[in-house]
Protein backbone atom coordinates (compact mmCIF):
# COMPACT_ATOMS: atom_id res chain seq x y z
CA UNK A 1 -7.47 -11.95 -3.27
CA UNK A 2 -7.19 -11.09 -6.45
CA UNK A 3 -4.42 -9.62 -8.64
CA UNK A 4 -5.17 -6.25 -9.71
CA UNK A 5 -4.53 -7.16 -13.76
CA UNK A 6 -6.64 -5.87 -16.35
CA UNK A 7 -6.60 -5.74 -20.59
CA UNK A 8 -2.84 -6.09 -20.29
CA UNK A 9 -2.52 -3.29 -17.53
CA UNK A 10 -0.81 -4.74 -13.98
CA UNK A 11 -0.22 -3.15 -10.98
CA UNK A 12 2.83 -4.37 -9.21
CA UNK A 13 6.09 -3.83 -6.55
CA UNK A 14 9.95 -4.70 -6.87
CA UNK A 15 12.02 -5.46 -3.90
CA UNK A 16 15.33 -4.10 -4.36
CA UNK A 17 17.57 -6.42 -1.95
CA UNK A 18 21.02 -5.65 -1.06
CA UNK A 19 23.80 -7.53 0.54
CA UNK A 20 26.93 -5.68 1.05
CA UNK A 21 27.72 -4.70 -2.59
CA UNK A 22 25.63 -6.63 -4.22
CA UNK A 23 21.41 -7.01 -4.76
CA UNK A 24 19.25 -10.24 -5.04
CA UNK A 25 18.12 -10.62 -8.67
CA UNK A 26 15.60 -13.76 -10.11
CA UNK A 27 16.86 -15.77 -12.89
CA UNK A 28 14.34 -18.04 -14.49
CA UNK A 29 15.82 -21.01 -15.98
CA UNK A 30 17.20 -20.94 -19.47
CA UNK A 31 16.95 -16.99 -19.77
CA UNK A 32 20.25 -14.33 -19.55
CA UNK A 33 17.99 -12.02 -18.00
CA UNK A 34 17.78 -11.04 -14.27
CA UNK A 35 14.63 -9.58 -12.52
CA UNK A 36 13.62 -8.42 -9.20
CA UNK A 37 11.48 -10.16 -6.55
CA UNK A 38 8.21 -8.80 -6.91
CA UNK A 39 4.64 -9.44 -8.36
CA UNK A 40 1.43 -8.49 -8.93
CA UNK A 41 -0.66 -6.44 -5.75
CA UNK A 42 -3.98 -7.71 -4.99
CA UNK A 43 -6.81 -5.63 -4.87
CA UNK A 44 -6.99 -3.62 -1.49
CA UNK A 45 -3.55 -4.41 -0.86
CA UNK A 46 -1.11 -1.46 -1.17
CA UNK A 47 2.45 -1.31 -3.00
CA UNK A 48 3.52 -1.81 0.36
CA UNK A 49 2.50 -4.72 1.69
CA UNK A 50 2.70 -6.39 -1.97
CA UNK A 51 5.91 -6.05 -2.11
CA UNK A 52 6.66 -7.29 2.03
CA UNK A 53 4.49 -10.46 0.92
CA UNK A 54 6.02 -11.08 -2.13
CA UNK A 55 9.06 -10.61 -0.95
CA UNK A 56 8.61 -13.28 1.56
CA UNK A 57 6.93 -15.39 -0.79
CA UNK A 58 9.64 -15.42 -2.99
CA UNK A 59 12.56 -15.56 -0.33
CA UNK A 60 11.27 -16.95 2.87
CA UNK A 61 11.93 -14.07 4.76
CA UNK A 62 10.13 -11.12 6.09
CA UNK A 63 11.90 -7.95 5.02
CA UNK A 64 11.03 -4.21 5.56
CA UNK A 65 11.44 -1.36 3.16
CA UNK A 66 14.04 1.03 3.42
CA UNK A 67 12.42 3.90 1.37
CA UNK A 68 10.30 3.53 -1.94
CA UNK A 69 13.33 4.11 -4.83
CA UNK A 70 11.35 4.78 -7.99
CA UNK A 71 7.99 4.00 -10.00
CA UNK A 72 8.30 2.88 -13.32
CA UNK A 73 5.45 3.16 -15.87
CA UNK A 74 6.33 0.65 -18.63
CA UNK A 75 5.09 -0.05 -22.10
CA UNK A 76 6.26 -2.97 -23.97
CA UNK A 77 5.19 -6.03 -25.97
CA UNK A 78 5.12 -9.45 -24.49
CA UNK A 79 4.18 -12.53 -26.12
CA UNK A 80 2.66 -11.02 -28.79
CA UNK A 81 0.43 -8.52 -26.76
CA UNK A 82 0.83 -5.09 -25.72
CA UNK A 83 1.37 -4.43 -22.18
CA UNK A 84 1.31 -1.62 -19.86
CA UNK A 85 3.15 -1.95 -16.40
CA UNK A 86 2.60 0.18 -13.81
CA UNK A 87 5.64 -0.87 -10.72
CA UNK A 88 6.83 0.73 -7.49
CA UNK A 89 10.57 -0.64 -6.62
CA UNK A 90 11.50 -0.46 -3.16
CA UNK A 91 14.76 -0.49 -1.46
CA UNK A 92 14.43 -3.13 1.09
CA UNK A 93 16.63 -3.07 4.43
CA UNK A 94 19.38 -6.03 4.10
CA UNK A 95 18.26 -9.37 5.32
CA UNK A 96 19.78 -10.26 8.81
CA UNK A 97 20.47 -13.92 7.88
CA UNK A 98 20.86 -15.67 4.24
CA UNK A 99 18.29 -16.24 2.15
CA UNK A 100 16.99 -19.67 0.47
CA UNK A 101 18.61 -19.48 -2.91
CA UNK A 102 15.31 -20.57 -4.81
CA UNK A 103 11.98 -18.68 -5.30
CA UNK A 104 8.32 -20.53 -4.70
CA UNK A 105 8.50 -21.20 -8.46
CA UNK A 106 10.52 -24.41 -9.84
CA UNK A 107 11.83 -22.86 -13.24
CA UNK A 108 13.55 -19.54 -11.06
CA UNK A 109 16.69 -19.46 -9.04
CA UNK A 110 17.72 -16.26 -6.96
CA UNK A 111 21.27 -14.94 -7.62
CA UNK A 112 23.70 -12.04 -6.41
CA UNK A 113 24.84 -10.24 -8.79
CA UNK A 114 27.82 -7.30 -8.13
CA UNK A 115 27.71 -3.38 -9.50
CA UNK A 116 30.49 -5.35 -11.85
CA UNK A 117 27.32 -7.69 -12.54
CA UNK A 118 24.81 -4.93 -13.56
CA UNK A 119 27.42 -3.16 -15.52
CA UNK A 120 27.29 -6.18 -17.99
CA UNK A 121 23.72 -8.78 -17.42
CA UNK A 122 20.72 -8.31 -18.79
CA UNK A 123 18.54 -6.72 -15.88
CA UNK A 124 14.73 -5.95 -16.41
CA UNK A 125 14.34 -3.02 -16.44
CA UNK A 126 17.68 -1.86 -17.71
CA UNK A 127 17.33 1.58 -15.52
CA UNK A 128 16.93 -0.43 -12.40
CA UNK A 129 21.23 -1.43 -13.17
CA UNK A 130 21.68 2.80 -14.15
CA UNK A 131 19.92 3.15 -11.15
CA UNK A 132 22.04 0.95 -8.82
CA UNK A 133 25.17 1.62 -10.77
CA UNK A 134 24.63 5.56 -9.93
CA UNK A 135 24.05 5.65 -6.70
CA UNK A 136 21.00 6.79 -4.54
CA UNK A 137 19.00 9.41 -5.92
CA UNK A 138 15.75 11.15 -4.75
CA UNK A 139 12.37 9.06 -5.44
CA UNK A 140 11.82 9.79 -9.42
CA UNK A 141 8.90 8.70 -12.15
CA UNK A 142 9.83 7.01 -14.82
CA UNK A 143 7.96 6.26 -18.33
CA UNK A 144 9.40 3.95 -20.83
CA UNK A 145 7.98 2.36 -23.72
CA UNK A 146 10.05 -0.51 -24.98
């Protein structure tokens, strides 16, 4: 299938991981910032089941979803181009057993990082570490433009 990308415009789900007091970020070599597992959906897939495949995709494990946590309409520039985001980040139940500490691409590495952690890294987007850092809150929209 395709990815539903269009003009700059992308559809796509987050997983949220946790692990005790910490959450699964991606870390692509040579950058400070940290990311969630996640991609773009396919056409005729839902948020849903992007997010379960990419999830395993990215981590080798099949996961379920706790509860979706928030969407996040994003503007922002990226190499030189204007891009509009449209993502759904879901909280993800904890994994039973450890994950493989590498994602299906070469130049990314999956880390851990605390609530210490998102206090002080980089994390795309920065509301996702407000987010985590404030606790659980009801399902909310979000628009930024950055």
């Amino acid at each position: 299938m395709e990815d539903i990308r269009l003009n700059g415009f992308t559809l796509r789900a987050a997983a949220v991981i946790p692990c005790g007091d910490a959450y699964l970020f991606v870390r692509e070599k040579g950058s400070e910032a940290f990311y969630t597992v996640g991609g773009a959906v396919q056409f005729g897939e839902s948020t849903e089941e992007a997010v379960i495949r990419e999830a395993f995709e990215e981590t080798g494990m099949m996961m379920q979803i706790q509860h979706l946590l928030f969407v996040q309409e994003r503007f922002y520039r990226y190499q030189n181009a204007e891009k509009h985001e449209l993502c759904f980040y879901y909280l993800m139940k904890t994994p039973e057993k450890p994950l493989r500490m590498k994602t299906d691409r070469e130049n990314e590495r999956l880390v851990y990082l605390s609530k210490e952690d998102l206090a002080v890294k980089k994390i795309i987007p920065a509301v996702l570490a407000d987010t985590l850092l404030a606790g659980e809150k009801p399902f909310f929209h979000l628009i930024t433009h950055e």
